[in-house]
N, C-alpha and C. Protein backbone atom coordinates (compact mmCIF):
# COMPACT_ATOMS: atom_id res chain seq x y z
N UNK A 1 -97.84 -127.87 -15.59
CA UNK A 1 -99.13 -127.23 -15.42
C UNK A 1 -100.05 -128.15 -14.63
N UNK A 2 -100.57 -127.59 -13.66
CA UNK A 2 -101.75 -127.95 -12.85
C UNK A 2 -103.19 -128.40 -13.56
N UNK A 3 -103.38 -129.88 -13.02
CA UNK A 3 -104.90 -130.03 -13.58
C UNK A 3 -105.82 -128.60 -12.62
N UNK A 4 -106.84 -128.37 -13.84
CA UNK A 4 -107.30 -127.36 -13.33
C UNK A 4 -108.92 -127.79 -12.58
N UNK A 5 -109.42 -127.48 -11.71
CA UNK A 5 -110.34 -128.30 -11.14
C UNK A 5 -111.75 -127.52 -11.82
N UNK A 6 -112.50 -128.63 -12.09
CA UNK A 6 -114.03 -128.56 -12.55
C UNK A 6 -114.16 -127.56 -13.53
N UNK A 7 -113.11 -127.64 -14.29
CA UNK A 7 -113.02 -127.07 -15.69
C UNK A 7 -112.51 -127.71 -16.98
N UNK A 8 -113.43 -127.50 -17.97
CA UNK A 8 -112.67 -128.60 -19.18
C UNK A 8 -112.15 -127.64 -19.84
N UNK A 9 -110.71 -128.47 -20.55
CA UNK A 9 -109.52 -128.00 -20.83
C UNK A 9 -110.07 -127.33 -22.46
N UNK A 10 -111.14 -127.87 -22.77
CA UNK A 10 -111.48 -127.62 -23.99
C UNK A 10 -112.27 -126.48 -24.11
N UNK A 11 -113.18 -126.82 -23.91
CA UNK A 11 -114.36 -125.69 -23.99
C UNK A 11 -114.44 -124.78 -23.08
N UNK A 12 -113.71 -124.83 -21.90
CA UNK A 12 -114.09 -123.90 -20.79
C UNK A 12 -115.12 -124.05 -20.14
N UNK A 13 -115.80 -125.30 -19.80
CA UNK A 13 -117.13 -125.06 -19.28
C UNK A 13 -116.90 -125.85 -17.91
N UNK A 14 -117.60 -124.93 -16.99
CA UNK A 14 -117.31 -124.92 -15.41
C UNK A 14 -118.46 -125.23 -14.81
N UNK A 15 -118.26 -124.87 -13.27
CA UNK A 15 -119.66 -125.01 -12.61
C UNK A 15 -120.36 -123.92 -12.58
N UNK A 16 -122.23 -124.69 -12.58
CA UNK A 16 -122.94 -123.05 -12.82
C UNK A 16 -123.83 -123.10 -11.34
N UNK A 17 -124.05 -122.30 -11.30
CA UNK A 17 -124.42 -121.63 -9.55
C UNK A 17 -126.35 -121.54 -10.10
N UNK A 18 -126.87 -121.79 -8.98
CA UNK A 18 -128.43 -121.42 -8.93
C UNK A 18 -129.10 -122.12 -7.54
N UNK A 19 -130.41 -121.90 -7.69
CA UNK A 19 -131.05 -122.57 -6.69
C UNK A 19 -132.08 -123.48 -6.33
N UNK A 20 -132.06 -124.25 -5.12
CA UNK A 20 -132.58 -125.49 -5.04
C UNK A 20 -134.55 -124.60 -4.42
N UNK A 21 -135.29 -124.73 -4.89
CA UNK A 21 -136.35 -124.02 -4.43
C UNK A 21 -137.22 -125.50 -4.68
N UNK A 22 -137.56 -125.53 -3.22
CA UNK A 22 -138.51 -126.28 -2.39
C UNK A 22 -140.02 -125.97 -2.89
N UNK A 23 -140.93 -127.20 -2.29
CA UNK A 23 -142.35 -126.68 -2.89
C UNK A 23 -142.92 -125.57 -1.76
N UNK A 24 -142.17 -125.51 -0.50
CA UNK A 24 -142.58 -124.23 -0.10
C UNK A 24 -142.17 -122.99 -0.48
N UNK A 25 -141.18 -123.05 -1.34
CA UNK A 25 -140.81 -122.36 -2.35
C UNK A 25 -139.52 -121.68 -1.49
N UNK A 26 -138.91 -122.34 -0.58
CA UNK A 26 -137.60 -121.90 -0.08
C UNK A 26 -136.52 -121.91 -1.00
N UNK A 27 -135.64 -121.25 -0.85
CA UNK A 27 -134.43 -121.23 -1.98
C UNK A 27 -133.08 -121.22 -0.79
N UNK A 28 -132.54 -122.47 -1.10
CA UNK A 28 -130.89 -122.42 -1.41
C UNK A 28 -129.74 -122.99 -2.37
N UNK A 29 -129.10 -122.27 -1.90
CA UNK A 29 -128.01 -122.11 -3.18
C UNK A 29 -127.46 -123.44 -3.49
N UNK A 30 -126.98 -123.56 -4.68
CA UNK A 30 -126.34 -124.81 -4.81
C UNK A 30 -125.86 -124.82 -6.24
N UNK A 31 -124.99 -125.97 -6.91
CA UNK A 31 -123.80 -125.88 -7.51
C UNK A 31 -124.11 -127.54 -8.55
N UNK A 32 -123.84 -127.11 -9.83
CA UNK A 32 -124.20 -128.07 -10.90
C UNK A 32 -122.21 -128.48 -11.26
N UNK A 33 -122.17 -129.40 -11.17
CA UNK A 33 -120.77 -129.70 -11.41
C UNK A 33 -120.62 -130.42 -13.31
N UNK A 34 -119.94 -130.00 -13.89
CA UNK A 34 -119.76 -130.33 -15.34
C UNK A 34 -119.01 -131.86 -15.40
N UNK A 35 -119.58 -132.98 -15.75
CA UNK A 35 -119.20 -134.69 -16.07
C UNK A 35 -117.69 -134.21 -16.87
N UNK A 36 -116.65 -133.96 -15.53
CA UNK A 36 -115.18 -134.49 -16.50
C UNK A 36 -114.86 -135.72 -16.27
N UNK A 37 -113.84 -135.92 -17.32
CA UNK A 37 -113.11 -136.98 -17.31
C UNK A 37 -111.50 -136.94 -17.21
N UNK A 38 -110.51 -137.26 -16.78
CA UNK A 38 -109.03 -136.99 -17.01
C UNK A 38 -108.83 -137.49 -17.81
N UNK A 39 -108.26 -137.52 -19.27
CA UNK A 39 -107.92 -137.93 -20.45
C UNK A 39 -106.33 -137.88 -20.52
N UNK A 40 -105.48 -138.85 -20.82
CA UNK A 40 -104.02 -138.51 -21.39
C UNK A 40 -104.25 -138.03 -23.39
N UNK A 41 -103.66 -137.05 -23.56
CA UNK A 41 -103.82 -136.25 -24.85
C UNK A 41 -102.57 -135.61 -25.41
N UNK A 42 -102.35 -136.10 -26.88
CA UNK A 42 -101.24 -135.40 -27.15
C UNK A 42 -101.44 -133.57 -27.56
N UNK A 43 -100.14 -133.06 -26.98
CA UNK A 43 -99.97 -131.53 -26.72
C UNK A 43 -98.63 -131.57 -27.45
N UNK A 44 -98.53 -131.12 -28.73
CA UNK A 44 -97.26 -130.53 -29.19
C UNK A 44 -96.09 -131.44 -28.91
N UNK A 45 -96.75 -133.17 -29.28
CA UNK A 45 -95.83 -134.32 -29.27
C UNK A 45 -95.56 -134.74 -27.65
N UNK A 46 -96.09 -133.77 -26.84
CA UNK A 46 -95.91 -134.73 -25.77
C UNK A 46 -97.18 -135.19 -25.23
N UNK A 47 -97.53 -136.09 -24.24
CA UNK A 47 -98.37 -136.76 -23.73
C UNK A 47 -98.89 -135.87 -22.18
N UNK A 48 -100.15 -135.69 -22.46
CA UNK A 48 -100.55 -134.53 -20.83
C UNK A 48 -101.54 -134.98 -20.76
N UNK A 49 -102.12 -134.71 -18.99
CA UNK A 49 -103.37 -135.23 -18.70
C UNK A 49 -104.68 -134.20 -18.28
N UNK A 50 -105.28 -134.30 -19.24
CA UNK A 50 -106.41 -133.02 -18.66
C UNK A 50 -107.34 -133.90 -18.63
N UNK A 51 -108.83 -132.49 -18.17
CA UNK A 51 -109.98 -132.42 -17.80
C UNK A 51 -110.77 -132.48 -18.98
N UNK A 52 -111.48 -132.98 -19.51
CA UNK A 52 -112.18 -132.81 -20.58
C UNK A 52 -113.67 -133.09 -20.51
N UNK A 53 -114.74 -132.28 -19.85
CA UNK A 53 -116.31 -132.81 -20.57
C UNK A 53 -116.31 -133.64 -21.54
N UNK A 54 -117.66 -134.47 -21.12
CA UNK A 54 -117.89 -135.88 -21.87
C UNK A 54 -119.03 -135.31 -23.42
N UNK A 55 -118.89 -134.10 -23.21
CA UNK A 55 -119.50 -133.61 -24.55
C UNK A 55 -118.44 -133.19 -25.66
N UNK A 56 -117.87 -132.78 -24.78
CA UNK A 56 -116.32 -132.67 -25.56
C UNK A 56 -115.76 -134.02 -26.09
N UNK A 57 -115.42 -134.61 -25.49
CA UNK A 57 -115.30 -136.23 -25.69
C UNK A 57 -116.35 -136.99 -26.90
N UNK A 58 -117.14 -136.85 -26.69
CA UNK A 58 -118.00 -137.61 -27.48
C UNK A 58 -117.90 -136.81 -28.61
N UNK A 59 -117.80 -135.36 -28.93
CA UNK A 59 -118.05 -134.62 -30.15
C UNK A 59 -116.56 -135.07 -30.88
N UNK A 60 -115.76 -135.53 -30.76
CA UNK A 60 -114.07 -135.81 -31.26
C UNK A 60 -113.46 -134.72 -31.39
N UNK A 61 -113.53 -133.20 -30.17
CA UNK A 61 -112.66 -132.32 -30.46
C UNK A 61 -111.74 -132.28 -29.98
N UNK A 62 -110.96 -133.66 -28.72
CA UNK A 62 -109.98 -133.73 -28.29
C UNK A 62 -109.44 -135.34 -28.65
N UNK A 63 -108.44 -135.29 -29.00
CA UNK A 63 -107.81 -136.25 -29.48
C UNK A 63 -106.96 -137.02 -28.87
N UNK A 64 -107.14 -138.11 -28.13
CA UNK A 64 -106.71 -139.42 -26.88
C UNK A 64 -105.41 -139.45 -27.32
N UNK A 65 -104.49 -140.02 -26.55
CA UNK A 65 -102.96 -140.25 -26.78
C UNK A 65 -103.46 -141.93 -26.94
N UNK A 66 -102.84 -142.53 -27.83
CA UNK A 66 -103.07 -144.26 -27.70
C UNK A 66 -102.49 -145.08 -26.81
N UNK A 67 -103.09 -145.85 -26.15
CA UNK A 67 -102.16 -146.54 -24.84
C UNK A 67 -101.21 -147.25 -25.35
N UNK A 68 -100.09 -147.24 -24.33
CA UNK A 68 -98.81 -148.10 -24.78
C UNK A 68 -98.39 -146.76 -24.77
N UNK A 69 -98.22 -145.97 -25.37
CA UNK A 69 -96.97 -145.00 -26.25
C UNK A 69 -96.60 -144.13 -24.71
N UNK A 70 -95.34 -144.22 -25.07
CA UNK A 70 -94.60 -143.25 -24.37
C UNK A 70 -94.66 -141.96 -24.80
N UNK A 71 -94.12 -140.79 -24.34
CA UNK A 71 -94.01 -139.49 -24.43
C UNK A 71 -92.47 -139.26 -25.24
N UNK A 72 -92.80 -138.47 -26.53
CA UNK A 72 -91.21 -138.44 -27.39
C UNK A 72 -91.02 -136.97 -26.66
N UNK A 73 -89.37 -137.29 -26.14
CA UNK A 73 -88.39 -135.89 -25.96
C UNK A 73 -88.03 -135.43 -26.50
């Protein structure tokens, strides 16, 4: 499986769309990108690397693989 881009693996939270409005009050468009991180995480005993928001992260709803360890077959 493909890292999936500017999406966390957890929560689903992506980029949100709106606009940049100037004090002359011009508007263009533009794009808020969500703080991931690539995390290695265990998945059903094996070791995978996702996307995870740092809110996600900090709340402990995804759980780090410990360094050193290999992946059991």
């Amino acid at each position: 499986m493909a890292i999936n881009r500017n999406r966390c693996y957890h929560c689903d939270k992506g980029v949100a769309f709106g606009n940049n409005v100037s004090h002359a009050n011009n508007k263009t468009r533009r794009t808020w990108k969500p703080n991931l991180q690539v995390v290695r995480t265990l998945e059903a005993g094996k070791i995978i690397k996702v996307k995870v928001c740092t809110r996600c992260l900090a709340a402990g709803k995804v759980q780090r693989a410990p360094r050193g360890q290999v992946a059991v077959a």
